[in-house]
N, C-alpha and C. Protein backbone atom coordinates (compact mmCIF):
# COMPACT_ATOMS: atom_id res chain seq x y z
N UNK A 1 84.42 78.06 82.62
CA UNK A 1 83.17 78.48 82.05
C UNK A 1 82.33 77.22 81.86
N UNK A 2 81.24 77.13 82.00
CA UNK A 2 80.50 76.41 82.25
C UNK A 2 79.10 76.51 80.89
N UNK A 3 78.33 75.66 79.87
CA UNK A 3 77.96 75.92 79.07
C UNK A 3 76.62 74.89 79.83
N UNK A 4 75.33 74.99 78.61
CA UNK A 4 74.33 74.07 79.21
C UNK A 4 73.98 73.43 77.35
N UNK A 5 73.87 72.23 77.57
CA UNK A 5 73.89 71.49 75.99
C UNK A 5 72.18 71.76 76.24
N UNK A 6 72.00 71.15 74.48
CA UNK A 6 70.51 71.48 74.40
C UNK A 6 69.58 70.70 75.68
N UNK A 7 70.23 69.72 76.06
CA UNK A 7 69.29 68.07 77.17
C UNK A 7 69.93 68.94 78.42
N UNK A 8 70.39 70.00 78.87
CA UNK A 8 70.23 70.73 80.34
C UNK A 8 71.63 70.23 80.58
N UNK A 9 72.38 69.62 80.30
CA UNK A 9 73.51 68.73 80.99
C UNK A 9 74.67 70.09 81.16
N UNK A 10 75.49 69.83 81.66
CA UNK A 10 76.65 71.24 82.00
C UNK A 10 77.63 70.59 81.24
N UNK A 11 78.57 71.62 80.79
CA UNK A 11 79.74 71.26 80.00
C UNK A 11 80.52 72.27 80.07
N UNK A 12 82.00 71.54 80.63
CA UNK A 12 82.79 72.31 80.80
C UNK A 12 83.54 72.85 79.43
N UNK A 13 83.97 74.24 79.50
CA UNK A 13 84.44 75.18 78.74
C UNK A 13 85.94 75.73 78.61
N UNK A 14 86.28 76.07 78.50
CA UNK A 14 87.60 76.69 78.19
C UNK A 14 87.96 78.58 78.73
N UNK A 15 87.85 79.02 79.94
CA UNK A 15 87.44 80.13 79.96
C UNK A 15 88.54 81.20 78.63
N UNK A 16 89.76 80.30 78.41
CA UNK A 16 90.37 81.52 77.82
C UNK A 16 89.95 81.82 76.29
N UNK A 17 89.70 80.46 75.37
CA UNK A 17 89.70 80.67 74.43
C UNK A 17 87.40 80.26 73.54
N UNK A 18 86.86 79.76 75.21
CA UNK A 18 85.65 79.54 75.16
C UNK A 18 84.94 78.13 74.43
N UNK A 19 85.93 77.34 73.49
CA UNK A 19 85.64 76.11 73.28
C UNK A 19 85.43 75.38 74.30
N UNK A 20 84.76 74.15 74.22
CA UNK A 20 84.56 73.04 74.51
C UNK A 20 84.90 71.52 74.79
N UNK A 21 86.22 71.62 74.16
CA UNK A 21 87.23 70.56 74.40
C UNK A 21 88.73 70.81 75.27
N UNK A 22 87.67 70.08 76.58
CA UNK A 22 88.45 70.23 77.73
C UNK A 22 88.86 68.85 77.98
N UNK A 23 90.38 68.89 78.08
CA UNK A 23 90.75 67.46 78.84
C UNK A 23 91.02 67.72 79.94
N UNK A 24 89.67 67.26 80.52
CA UNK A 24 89.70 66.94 82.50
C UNK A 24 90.49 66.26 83.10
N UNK A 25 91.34 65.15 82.16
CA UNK A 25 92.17 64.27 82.95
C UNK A 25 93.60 65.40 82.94
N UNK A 26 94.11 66.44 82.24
CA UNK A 26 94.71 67.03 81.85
C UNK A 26 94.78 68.35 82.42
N UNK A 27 93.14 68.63 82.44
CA UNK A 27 93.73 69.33 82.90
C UNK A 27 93.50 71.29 82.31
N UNK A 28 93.88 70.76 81.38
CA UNK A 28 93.73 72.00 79.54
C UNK A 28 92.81 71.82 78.48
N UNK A 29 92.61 72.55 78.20
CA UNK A 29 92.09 73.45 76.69
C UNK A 29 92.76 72.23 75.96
N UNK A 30 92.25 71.69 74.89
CA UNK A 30 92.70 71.20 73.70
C UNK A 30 92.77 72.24 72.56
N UNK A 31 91.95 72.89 72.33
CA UNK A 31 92.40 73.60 71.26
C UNK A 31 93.73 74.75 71.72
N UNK A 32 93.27 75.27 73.07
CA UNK A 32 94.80 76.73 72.88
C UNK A 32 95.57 76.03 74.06
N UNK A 33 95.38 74.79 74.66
CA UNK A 33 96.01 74.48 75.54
C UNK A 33 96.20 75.32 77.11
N UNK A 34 95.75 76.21 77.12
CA UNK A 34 95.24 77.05 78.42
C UNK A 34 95.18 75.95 79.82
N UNK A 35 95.66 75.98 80.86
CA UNK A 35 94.99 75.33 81.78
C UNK A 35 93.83 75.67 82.58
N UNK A 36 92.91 74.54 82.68
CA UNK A 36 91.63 74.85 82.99
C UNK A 36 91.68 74.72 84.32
N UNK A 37 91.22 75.99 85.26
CA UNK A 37 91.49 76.38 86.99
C UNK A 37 91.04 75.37 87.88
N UNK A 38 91.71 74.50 88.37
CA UNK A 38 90.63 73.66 89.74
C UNK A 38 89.17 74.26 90.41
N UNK A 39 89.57 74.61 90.02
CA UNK A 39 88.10 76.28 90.76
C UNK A 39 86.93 75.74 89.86
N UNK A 40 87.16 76.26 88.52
CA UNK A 40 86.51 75.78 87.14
C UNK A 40 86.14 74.36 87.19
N UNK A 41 86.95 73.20 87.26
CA UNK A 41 86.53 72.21 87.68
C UNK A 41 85.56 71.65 88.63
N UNK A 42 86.01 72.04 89.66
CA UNK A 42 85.40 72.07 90.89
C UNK A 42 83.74 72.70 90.55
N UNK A 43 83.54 73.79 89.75
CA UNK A 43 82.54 73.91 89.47
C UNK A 43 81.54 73.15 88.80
N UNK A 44 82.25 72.60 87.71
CA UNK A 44 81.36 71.74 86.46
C UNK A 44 81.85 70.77 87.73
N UNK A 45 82.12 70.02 88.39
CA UNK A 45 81.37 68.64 89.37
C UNK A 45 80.22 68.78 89.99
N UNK A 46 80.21 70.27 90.81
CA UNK A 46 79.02 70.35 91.42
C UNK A 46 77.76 70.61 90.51
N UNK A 47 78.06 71.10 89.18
CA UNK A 47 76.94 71.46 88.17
C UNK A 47 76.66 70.21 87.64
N UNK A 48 77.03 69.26 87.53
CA UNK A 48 76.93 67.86 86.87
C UNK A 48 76.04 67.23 88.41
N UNK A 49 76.68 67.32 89.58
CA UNK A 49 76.08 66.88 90.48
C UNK A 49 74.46 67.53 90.53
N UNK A 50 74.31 68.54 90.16
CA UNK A 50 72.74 68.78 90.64
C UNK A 50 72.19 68.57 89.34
N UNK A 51 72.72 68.51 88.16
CA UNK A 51 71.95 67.83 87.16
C UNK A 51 71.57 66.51 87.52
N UNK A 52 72.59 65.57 87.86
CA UNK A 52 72.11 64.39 87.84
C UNK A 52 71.16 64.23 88.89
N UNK A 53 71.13 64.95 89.86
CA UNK A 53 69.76 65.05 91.11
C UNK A 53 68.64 65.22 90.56
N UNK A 54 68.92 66.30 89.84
CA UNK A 54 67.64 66.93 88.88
C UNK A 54 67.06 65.78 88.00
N UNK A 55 67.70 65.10 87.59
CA UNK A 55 67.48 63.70 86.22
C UNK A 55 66.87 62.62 87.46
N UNK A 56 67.40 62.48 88.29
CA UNK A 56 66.44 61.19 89.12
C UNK A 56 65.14 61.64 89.58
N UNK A 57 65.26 63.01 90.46
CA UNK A 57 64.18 63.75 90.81
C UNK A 57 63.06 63.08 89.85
N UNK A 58 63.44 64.03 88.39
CA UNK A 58 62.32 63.27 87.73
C UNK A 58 62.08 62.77 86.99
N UNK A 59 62.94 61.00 86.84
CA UNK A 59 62.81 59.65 86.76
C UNK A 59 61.81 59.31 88.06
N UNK A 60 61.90 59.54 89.22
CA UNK A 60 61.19 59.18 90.04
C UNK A 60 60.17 59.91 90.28
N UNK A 61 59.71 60.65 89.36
CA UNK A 61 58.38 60.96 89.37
C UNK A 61 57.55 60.72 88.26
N UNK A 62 57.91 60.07 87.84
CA UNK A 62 57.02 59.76 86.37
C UNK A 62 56.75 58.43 86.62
């Protein structure tokens, strides 16, 4: 699951228990320990990737 902070940025989620403290190096959920799906991952990279496109986009237009 995938969340958007107040500054647009993506943040990965926890689909089972819906928190926010994901250890990516890990893998899991910190709070229920759930493992978080490569799939899921794989998602929040590419959502981080077009944010940060989005953030130069327009740095380089101002």
């Amino acid at each position: 699951m995938i969340f958007t902070n107040p500054r647009g940025a993506p943040e990965l989620a926890c689909d089972h228990c819906g928190c926010r403290w994901v250890d990516r190096v890990k893998g899991t959920c910190y709070e229920c320990g759930a493992p978080v799906p490569a799939e899921a991952q794989a998602e929040f990279v590419r959502a981080l990737a077009a944010f940060n496109a989005r953030r130069k986009l327009a740095q380089e237009n101002t």
